[in-house]
N, C-alpha and C. Protein backbone atom coordinates (compact mmCIF):
# COMPACT_ATOMS: atom_id res chain seq x y z
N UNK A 1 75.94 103.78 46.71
CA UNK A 1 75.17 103.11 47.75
C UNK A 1 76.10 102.33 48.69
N UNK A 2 77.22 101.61 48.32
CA UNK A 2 78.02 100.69 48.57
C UNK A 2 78.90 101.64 49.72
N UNK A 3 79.08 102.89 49.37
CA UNK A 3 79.69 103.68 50.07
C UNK A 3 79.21 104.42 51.45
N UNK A 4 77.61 104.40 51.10
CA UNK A 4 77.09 105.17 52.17
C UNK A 4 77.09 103.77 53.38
N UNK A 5 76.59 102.86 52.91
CA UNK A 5 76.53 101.86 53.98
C UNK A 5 78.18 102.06 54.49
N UNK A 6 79.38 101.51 53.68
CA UNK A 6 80.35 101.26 54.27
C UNK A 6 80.65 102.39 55.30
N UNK A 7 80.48 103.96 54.89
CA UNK A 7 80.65 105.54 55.99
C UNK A 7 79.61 104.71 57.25
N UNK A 8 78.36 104.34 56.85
CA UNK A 8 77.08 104.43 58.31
C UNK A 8 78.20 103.21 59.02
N UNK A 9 78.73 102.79 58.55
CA UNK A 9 79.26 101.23 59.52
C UNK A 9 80.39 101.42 60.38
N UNK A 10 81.02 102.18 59.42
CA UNK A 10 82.08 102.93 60.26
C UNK A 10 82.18 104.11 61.17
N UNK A 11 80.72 104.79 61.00
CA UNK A 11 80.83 105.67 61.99
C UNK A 11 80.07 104.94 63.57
N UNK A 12 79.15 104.19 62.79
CA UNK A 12 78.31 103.03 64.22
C UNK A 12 79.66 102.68 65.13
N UNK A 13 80.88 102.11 64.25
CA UNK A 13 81.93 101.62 65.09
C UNK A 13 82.20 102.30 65.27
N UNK A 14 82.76 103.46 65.37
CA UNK A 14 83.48 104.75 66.09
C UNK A 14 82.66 105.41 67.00
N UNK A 15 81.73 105.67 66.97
CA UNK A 15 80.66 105.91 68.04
C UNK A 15 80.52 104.71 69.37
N UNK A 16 80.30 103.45 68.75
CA UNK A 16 80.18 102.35 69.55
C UNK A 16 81.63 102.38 70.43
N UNK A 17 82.41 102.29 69.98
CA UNK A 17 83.76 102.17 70.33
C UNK A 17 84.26 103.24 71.70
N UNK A 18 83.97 104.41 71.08
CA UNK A 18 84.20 105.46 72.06
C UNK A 18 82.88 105.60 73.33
N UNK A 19 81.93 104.84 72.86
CA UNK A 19 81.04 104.58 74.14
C UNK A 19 81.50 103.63 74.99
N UNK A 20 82.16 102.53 74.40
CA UNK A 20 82.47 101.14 75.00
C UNK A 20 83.84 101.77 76.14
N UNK A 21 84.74 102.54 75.54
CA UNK A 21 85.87 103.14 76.29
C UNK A 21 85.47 103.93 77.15
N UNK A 22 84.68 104.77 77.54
CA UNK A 22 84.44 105.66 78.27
C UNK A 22 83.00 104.48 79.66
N UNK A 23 82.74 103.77 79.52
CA UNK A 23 81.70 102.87 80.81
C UNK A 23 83.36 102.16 80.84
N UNK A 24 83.76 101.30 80.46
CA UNK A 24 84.90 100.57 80.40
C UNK A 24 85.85 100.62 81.48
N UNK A 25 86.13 101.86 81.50
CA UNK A 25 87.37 102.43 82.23
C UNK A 25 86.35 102.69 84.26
N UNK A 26 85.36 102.72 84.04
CA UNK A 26 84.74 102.64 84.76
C UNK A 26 83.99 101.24 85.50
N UNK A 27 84.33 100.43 84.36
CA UNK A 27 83.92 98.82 85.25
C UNK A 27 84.70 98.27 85.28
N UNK A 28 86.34 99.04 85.08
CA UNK A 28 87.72 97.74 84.90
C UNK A 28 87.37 97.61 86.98
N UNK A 29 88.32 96.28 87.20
CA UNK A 29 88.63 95.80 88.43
C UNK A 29 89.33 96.93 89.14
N UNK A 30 89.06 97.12 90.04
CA UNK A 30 90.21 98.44 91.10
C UNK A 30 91.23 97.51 92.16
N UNK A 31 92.50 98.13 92.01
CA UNK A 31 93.32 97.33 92.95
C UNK A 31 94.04 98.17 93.54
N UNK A 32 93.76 97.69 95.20
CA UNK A 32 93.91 98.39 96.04
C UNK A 32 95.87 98.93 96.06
N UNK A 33 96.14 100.25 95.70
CA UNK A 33 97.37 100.43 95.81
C UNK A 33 97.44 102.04 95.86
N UNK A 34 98.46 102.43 96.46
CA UNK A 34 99.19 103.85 96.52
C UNK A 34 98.59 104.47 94.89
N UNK A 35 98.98 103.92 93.94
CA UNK A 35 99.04 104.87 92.72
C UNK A 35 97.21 104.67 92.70
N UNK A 36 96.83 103.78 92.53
CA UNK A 36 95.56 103.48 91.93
C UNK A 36 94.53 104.36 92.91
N UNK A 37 95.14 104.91 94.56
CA UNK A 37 94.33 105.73 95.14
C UNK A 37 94.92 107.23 95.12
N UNK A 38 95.56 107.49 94.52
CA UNK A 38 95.90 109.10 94.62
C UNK A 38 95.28 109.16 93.14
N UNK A 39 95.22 108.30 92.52
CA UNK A 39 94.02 108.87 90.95
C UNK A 39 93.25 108.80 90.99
N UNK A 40 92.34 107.65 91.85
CA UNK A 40 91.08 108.05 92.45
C UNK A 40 90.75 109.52 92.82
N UNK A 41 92.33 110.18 94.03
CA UNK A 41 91.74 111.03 94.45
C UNK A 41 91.74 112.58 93.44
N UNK A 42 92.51 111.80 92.81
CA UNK A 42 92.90 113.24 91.38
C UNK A 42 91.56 113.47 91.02
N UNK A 43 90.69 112.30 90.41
CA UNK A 43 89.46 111.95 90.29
C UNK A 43 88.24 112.40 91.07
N UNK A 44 88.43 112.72 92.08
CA UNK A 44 87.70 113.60 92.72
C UNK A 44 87.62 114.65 92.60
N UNK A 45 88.60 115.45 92.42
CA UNK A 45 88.43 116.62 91.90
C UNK A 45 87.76 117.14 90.68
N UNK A 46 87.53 116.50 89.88
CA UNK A 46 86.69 116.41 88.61
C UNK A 46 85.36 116.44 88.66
N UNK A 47 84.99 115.56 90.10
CA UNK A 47 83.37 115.46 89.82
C UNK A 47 82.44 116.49 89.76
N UNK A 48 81.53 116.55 89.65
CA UNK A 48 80.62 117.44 89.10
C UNK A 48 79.92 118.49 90.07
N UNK A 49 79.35 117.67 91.24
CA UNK A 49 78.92 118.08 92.20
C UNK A 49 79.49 118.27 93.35
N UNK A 50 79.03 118.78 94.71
CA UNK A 50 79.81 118.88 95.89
C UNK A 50 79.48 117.64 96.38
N UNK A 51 78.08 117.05 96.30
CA UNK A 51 77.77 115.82 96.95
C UNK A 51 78.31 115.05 96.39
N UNK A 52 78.83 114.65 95.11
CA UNK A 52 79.48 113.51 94.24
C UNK A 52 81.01 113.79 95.03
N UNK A 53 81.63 114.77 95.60
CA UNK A 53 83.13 115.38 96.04
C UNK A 53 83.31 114.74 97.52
N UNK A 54 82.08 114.62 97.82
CA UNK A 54 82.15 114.48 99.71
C UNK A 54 81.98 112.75 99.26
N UNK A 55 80.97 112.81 98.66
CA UNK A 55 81.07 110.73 99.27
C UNK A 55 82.06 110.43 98.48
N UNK A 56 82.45 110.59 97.60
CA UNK A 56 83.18 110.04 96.88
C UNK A 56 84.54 110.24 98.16
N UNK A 57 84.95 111.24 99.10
CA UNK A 57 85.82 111.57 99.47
C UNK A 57 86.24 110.53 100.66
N UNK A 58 84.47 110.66 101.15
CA UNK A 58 84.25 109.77 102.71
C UNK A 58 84.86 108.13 102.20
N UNK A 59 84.14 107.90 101.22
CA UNK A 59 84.78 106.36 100.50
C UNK A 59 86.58 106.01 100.02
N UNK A 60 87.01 107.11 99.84
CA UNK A 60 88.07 107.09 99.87
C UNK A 60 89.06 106.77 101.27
N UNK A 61 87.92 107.58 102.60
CA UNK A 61 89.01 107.54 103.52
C UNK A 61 88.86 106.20 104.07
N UNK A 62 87.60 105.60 103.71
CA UNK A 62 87.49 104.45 104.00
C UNK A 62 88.15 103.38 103.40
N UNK A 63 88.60 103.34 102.25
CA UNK A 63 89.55 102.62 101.56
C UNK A 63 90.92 102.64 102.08
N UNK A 64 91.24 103.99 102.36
CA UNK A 64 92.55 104.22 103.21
C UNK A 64 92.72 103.70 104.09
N UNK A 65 91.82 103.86 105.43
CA UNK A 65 91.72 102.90 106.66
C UNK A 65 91.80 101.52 105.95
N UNK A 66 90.97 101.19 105.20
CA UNK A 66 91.49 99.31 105.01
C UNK A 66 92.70 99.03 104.19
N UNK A 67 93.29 100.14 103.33
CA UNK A 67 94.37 98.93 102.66
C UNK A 67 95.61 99.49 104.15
N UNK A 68 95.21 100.83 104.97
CA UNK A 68 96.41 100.63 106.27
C UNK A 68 96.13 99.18 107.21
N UNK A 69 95.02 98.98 107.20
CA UNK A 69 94.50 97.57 108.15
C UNK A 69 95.24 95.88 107.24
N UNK A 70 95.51 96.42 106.27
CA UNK A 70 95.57 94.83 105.46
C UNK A 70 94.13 94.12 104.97
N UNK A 71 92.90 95.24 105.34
CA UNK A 71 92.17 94.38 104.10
C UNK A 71 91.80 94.85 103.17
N UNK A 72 92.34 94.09 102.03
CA UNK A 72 92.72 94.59 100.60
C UNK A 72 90.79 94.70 100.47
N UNK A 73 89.95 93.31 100.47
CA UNK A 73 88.87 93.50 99.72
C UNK A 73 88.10 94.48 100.35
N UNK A 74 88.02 95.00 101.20
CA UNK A 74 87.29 95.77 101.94
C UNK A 74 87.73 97.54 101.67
N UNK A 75 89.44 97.28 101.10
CA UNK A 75 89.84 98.90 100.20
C UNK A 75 89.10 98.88 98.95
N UNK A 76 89.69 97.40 98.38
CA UNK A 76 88.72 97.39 96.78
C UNK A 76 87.14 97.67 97.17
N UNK A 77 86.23 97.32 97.85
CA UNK A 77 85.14 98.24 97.72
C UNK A 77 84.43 99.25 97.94
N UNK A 78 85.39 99.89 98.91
CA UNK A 78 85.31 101.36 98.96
C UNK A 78 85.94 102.41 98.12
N UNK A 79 87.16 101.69 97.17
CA UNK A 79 87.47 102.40 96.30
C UNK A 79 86.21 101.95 94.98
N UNK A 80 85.70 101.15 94.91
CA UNK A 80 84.93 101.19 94.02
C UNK A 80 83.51 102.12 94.47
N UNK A 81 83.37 102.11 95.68
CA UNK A 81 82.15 102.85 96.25
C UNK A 81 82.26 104.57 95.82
N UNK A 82 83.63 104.42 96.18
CA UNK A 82 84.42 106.15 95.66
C UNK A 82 84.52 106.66 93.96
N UNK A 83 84.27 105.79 93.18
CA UNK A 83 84.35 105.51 92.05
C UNK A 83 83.35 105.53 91.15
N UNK A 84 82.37 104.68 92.07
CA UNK A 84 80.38 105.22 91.33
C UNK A 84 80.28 106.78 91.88
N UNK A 85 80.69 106.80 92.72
CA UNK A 85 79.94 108.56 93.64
C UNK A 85 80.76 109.49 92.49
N UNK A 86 81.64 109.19 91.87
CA UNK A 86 82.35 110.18 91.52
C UNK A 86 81.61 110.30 89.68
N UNK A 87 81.43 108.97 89.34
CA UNK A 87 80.53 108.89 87.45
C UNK A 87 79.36 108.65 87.69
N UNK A 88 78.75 108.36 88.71
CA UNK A 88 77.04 107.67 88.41
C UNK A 88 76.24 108.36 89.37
N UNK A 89 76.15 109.83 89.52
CA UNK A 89 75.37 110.04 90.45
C UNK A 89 74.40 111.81 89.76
């Protein structure tokens, strides 16, 4: 008995765990930089749909135009805008 609980507890955490990593990586902070936007755009290529490919793409160029302008917060939320279009749609 002692055993089946200890397996159910440990698989709850391994399940839990690998759910927690996979939203995670998706609500860390985005900072606006060269590397952090060419994996975005690697990241585009992955998505699922054509419509998840285009906004996600349009948000990108819009991030581009602001971190060339100097405004960082205005890249950070278009790279985050590029970022839902690409997992949450």
């Amino acid at each position: 008995m002692l055993k089946l609980i200890t397996l159910a507890g440990a698989a709850t955490i391994a399940f839990s765990t690998l759910s927690f990593a996979q939203t995670s990586a998706t609500m860390m902070p985005m900072t606006c930089d060269n590397t952090n936007m060419e994996n975005l755009k690697a990241d585009v290529k992955k998505a699922p749909s054509d419509a998840q490919k285009s906004d996600a793409q349009a948000a990108i160029g819009t991030a581009t135009m602001a971190m060339q302008s100097g405004d960082i917060d205005g890249c950070v939320a278009a790279m985050q805008k590029a970022r839902m279009a690409i997992d949450h749609k």
